[in-house]
C-alpha atoms as a PDB file:
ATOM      1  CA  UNK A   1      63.459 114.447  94.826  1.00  0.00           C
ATOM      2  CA  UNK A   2      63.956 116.380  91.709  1.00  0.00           C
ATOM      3  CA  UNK A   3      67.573 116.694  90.251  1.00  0.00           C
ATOM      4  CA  UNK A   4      68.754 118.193  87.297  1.00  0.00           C
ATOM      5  CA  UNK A   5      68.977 117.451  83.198  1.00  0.00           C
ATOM      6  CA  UNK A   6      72.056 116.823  81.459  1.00  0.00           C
ATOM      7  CA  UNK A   7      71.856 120.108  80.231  1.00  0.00           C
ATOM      8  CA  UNK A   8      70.987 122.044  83.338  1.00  0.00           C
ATOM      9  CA  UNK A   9      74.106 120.146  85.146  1.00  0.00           C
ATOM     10  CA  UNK A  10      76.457 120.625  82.205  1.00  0.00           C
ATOM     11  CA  UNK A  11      75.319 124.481  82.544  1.00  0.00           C
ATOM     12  CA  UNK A  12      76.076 124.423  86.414  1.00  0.00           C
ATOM     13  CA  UNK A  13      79.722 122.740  86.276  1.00  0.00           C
ATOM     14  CA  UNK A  14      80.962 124.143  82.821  1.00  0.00           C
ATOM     15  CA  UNK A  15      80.733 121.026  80.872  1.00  0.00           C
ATOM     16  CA  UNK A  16      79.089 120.366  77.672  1.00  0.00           C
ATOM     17  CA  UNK A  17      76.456 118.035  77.447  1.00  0.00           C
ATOM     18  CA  UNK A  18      78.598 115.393  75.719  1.00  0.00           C
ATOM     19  CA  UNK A  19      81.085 115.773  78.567  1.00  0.00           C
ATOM     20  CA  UNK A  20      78.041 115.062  81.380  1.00  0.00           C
ATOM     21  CA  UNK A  21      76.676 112.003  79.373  1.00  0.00           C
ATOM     22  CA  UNK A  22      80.155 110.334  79.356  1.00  0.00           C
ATOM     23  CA  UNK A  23      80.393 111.271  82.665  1.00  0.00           C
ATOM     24  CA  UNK A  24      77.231 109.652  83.236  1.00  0.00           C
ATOM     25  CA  UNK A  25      77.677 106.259  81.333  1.00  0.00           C
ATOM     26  CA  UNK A  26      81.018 105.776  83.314  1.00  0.00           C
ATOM     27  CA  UNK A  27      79.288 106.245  86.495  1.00  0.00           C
ATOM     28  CA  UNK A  28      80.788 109.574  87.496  1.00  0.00           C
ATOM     29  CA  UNK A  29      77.301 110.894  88.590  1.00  0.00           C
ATOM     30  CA  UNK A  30      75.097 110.548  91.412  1.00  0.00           C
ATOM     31  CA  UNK A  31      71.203 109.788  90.067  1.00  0.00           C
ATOM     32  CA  UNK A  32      68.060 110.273  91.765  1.00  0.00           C
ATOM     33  CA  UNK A  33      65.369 107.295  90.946  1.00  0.00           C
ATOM     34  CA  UNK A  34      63.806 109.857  88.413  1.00  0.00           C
ATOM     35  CA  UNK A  35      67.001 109.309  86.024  1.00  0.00           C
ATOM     36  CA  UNK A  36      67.667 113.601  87.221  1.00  0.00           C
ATOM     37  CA  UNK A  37      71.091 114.581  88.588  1.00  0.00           C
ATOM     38  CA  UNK A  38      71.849 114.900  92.282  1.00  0.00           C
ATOM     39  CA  UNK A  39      74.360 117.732  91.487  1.00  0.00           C
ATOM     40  CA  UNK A  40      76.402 118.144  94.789  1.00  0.00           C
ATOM     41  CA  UNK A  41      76.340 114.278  95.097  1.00  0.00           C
ATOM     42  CA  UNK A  42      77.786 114.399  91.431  1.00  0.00           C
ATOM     43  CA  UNK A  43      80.043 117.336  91.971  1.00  0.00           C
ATOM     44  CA  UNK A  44      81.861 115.138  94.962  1.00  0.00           C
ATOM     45  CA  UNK A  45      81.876 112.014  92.751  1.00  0.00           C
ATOM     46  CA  UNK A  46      83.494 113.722  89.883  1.00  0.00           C
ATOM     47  CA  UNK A  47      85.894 115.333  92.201  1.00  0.00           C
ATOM     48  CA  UNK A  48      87.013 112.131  93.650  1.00  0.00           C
ATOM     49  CA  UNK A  49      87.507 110.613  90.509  1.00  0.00           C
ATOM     50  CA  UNK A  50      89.054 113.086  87.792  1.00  0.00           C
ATOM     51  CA  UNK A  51      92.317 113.526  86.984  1.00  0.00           C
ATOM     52  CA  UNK A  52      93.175 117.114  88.173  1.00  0.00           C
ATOM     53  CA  UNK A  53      95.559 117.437  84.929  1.00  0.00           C
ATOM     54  CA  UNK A  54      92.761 116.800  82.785  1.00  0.00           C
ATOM     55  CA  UNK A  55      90.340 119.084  84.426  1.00  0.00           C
ATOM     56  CA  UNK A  56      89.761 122.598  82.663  1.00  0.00           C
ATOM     57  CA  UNK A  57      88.235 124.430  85.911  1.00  0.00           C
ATOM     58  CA  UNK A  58      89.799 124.680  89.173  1.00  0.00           C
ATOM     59  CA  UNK A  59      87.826 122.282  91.805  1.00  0.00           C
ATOM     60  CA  UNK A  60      85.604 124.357  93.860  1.00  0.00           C
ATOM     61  CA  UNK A  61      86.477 124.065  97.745  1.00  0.00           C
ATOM     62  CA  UNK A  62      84.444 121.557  99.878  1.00  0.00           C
ATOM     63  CA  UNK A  63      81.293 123.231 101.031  1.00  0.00           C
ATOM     64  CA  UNK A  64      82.135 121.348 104.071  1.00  0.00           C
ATOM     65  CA  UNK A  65      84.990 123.479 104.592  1.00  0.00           C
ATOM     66  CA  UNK A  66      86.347 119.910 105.311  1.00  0.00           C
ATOM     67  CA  UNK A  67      89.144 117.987 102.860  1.00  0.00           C
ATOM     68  CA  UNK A  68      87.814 114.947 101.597  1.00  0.00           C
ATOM     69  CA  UNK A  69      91.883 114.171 100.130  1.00  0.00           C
ATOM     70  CA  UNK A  70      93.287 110.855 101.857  1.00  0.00           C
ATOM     71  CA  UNK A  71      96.914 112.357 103.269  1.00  0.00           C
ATOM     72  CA  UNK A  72      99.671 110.637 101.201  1.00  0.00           C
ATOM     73  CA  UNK A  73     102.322 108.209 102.554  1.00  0.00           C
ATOM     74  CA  UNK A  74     105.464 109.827 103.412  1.00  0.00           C
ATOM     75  CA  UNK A  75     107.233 107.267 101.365  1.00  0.00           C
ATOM     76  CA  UNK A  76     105.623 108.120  98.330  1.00  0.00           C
ATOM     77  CA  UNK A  77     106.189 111.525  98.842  1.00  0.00           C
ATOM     78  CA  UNK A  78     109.574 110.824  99.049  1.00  0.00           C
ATOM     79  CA  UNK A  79     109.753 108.902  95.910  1.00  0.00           C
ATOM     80  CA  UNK A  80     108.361 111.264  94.075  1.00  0.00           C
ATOM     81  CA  UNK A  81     111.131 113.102  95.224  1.00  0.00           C
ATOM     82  CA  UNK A  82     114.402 111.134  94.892  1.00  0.00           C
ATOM     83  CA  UNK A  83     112.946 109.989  91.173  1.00  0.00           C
ATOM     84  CA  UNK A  84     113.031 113.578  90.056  1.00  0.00           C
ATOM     85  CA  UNK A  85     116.205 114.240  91.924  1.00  0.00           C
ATOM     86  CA  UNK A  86     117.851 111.906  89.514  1.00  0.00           C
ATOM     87  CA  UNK A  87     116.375 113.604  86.685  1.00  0.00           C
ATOM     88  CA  UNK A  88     117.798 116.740  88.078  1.00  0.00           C
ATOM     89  CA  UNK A  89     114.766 118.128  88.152  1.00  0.00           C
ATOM     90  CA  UNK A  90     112.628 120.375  91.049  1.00  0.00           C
ATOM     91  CA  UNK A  91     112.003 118.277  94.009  1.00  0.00           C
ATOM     92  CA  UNK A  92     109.458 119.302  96.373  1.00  0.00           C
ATOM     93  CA  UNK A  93     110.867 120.922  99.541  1.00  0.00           C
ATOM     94  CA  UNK A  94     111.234 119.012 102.633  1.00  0.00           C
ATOM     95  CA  UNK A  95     108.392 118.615 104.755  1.00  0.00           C
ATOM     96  CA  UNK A  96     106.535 120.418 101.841  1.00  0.00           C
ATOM     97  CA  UNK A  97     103.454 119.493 100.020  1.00  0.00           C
ATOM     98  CA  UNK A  98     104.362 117.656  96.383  1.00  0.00           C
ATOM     99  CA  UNK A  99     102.412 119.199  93.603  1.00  0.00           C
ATOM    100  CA  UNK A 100     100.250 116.698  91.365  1.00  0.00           C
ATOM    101  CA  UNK A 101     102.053 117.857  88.436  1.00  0.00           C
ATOM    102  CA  UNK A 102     105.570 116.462  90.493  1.00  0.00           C
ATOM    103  CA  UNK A 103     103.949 113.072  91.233  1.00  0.00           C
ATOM    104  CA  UNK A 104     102.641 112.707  87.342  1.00  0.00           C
ATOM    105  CA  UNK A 105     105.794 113.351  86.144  1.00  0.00           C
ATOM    106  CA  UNK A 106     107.737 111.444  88.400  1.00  0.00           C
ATOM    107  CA  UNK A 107     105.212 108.484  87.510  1.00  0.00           C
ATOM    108  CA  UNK A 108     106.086 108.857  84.019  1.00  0.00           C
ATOM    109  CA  UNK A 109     109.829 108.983  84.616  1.00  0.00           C
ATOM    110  CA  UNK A 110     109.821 105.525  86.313  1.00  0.00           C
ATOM    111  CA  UNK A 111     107.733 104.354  83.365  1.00  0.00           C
ATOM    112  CA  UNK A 112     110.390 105.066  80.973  1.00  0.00           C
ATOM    113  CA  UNK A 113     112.968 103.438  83.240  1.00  0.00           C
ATOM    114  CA  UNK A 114     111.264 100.416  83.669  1.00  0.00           C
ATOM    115  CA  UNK A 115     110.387 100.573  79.949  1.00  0.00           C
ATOM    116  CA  UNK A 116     113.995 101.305  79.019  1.00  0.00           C
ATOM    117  CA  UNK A 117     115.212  97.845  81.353  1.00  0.00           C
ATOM    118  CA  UNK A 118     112.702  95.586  80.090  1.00  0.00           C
ATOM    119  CA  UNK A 119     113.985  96.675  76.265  1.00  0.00           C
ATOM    120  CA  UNK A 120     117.896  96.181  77.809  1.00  0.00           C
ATOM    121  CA  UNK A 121     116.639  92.976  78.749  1.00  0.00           C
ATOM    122  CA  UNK A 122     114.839  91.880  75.631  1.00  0.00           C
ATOM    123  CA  UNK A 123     118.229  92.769  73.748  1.00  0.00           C
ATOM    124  CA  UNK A 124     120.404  90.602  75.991  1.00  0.00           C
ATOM    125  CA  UNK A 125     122.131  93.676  77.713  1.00  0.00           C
ATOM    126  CA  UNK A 126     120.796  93.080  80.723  1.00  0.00           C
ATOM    127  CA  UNK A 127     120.594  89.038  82.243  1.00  0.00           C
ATOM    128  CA  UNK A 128     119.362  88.422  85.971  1.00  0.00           C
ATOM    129  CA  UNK A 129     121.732  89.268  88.950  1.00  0.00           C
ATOM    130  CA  UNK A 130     120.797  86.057  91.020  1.00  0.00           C
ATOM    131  CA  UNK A 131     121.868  83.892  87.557  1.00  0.00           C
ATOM    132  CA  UNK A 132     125.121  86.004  86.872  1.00  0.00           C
ATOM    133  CA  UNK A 133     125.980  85.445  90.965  1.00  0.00           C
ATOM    134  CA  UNK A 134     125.190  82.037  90.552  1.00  0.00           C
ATOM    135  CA  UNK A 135     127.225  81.303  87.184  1.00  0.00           C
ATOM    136  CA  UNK A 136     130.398  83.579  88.686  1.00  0.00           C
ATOM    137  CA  UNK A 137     129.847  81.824  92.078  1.00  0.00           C
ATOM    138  CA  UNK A 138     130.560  78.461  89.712  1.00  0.00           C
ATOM    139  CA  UNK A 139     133.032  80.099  87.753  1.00  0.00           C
ATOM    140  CA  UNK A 140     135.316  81.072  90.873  1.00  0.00           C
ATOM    141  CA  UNK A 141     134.756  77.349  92.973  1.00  0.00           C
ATOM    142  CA  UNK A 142     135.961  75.815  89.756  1.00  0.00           C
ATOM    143  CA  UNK A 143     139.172  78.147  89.664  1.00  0.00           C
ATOM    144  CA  UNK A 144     139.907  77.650  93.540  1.00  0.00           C
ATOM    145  CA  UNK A 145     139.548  73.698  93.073  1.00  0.00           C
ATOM    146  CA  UNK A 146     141.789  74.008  90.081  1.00  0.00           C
ATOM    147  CA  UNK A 147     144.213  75.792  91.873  1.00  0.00           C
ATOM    148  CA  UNK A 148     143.555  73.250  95.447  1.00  0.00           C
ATOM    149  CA  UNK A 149     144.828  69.904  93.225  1.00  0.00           C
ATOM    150  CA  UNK A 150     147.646  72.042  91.335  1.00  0.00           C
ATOM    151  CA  UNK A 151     150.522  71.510  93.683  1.00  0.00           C
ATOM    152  CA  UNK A 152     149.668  67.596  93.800  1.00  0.00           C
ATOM    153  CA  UNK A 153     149.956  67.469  90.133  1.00  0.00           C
ATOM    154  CA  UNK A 154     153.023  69.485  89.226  1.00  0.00           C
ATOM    155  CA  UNK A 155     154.909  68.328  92.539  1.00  0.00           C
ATOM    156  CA  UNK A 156     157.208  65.653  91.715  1.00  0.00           C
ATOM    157  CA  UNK A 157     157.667  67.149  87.902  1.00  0.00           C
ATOM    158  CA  UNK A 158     158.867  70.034  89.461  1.00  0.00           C
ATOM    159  CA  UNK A 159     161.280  68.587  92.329  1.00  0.00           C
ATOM    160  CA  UNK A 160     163.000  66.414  89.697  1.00  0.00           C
ATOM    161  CA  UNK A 161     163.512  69.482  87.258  1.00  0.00           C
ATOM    162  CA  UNK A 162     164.728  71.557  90.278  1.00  0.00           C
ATOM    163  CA  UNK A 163     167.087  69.091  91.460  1.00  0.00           C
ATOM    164  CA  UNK A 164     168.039  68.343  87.742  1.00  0.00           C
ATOM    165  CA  UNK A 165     169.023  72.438  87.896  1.00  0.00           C
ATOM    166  CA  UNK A 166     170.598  72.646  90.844  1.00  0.00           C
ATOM    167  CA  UNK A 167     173.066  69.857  89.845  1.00  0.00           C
ATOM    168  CA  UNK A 168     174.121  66.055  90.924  1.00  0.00           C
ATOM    169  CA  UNK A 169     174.168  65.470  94.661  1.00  0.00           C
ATOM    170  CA  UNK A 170     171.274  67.674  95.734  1.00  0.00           C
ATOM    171  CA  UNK A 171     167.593  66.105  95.654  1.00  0.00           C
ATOM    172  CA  UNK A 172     164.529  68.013  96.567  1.00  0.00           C
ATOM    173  CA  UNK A 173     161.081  65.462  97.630  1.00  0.00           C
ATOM    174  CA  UNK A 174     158.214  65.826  95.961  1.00  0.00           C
ATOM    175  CA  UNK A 175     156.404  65.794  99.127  1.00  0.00           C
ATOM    176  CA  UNK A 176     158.202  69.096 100.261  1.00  0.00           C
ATOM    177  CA  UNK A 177     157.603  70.526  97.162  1.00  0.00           C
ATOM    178  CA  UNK A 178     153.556  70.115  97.069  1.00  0.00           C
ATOM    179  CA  UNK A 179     153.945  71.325 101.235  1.00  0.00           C
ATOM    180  CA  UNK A 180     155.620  74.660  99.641  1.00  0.00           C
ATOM    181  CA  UNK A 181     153.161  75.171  96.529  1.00  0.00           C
ATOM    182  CA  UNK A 182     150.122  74.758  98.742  1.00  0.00           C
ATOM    183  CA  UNK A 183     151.304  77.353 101.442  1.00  0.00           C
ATOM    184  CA  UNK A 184     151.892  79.654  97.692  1.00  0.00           C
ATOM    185  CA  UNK A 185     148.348  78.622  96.661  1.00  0.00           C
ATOM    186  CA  UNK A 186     146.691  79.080 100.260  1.00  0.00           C
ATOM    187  CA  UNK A 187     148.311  82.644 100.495  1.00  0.00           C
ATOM    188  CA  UNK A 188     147.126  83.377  96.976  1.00  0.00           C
ATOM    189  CA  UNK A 189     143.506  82.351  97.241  1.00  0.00           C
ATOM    190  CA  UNK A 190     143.487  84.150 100.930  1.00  0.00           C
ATOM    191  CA  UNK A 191     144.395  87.510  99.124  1.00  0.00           C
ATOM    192  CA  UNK A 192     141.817  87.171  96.243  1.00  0.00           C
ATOM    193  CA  UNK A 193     139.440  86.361  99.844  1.00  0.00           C
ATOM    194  CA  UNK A 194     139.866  89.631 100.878  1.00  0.00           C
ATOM    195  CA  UNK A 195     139.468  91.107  97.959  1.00  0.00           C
ATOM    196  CA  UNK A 196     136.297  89.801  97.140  1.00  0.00           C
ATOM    197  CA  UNK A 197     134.824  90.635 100.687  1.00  0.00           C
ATOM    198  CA  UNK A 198     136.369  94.390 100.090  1.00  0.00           C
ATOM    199  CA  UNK A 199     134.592  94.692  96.774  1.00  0.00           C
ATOM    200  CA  UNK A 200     131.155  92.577  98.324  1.00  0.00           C
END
């Protein structure tokens, strides 16, 4: 079956010839066994894979009547839309169809985020969550164990100096003492419990 030239197709679709031997070296056209160009094989190829941004004539309706587009994931959709609702720009409507302009520059947006962390991170503003949990985690069971063995230690120097204050005739044990700072201590570390699972 005969086909057409490079320059017959580039005269069909609008192109230069340039544009259709590109096209052709990257495999965007359909070729008979002659080397010719199967044009409406070629037109759907092209179709399929040009950007629609980059594309200087408006794509010519399936002579199918028929949409060859895949339908888009509701999630993505709605990705498209909560990243430019950030950016406080124009979301596509509920239920509504998102534009490929919205998706493009939605694309782009999470670019730069992802660009902008990875930078935060290369300049130490940024360190891993599960590390930071994992050194405060550390940080916090060090402080509660200091604060566990604290009435033990300071016990018996603090009856003596309480008794000492209070004056001759009146002794206070050591082992009552620790009993009262580790109800303080328990009470304390309780609190800072509850405060932790309010903020968590």
């Amino acid at each position: 079956m005969q086909g057409l030239s490079e320059r017959q197709y580039a005269a069909r679709v609008g192109l230069s010839r340039g544009a259709v031997q590109k096209a052709k070296e990257a495999g965007r056209l359909v070729l008979h066994p002659d080397g010719s160009i199967d044009a409406e094989a070629s037109d759907t190829r092209r179709a399929e894979t040009t950007d629609p941004s980059k594309s200087r004539a408006a794509p010519k309706p399936p002579a199918t009547g028929k949409s060859k587009l895949k339908p888009v994931p509701e999630a993505a959709v709605s990705a498209v839309g909560d990243t430019l609702k950030e950016q406080g720009m124009a979301a596509p409507a509920v239920g509504g169809s998102t534009t490929f302009l919205q998706a493009k520059t939605a694309n782009e947006v999470l670019k730069a985020q992802e660009r902008r962390i990875r930078l935060q991170k290369l300049k130490g503003d940024l360190v891993d969550k599960a590390r930071a949990e994992t050194l405060i985690f550390r940080l916090a069971r060090e402080e509660r164990d200091a604060w566990v063995i604290w009435p033990a230690r300071v016990a018996a120097l603090m009856a003596s100096e309480l008794a000492a204050t209070l004056g001759e005739g009146i002794t206070v044990e050591a082992a009552v003492m620790q009993k009262v700072l580790e109800a303080h201590v328990r009470a304390q570390l309780d609190s800072l419990a509850e405060i932790r699972s309010g903020l968590g």
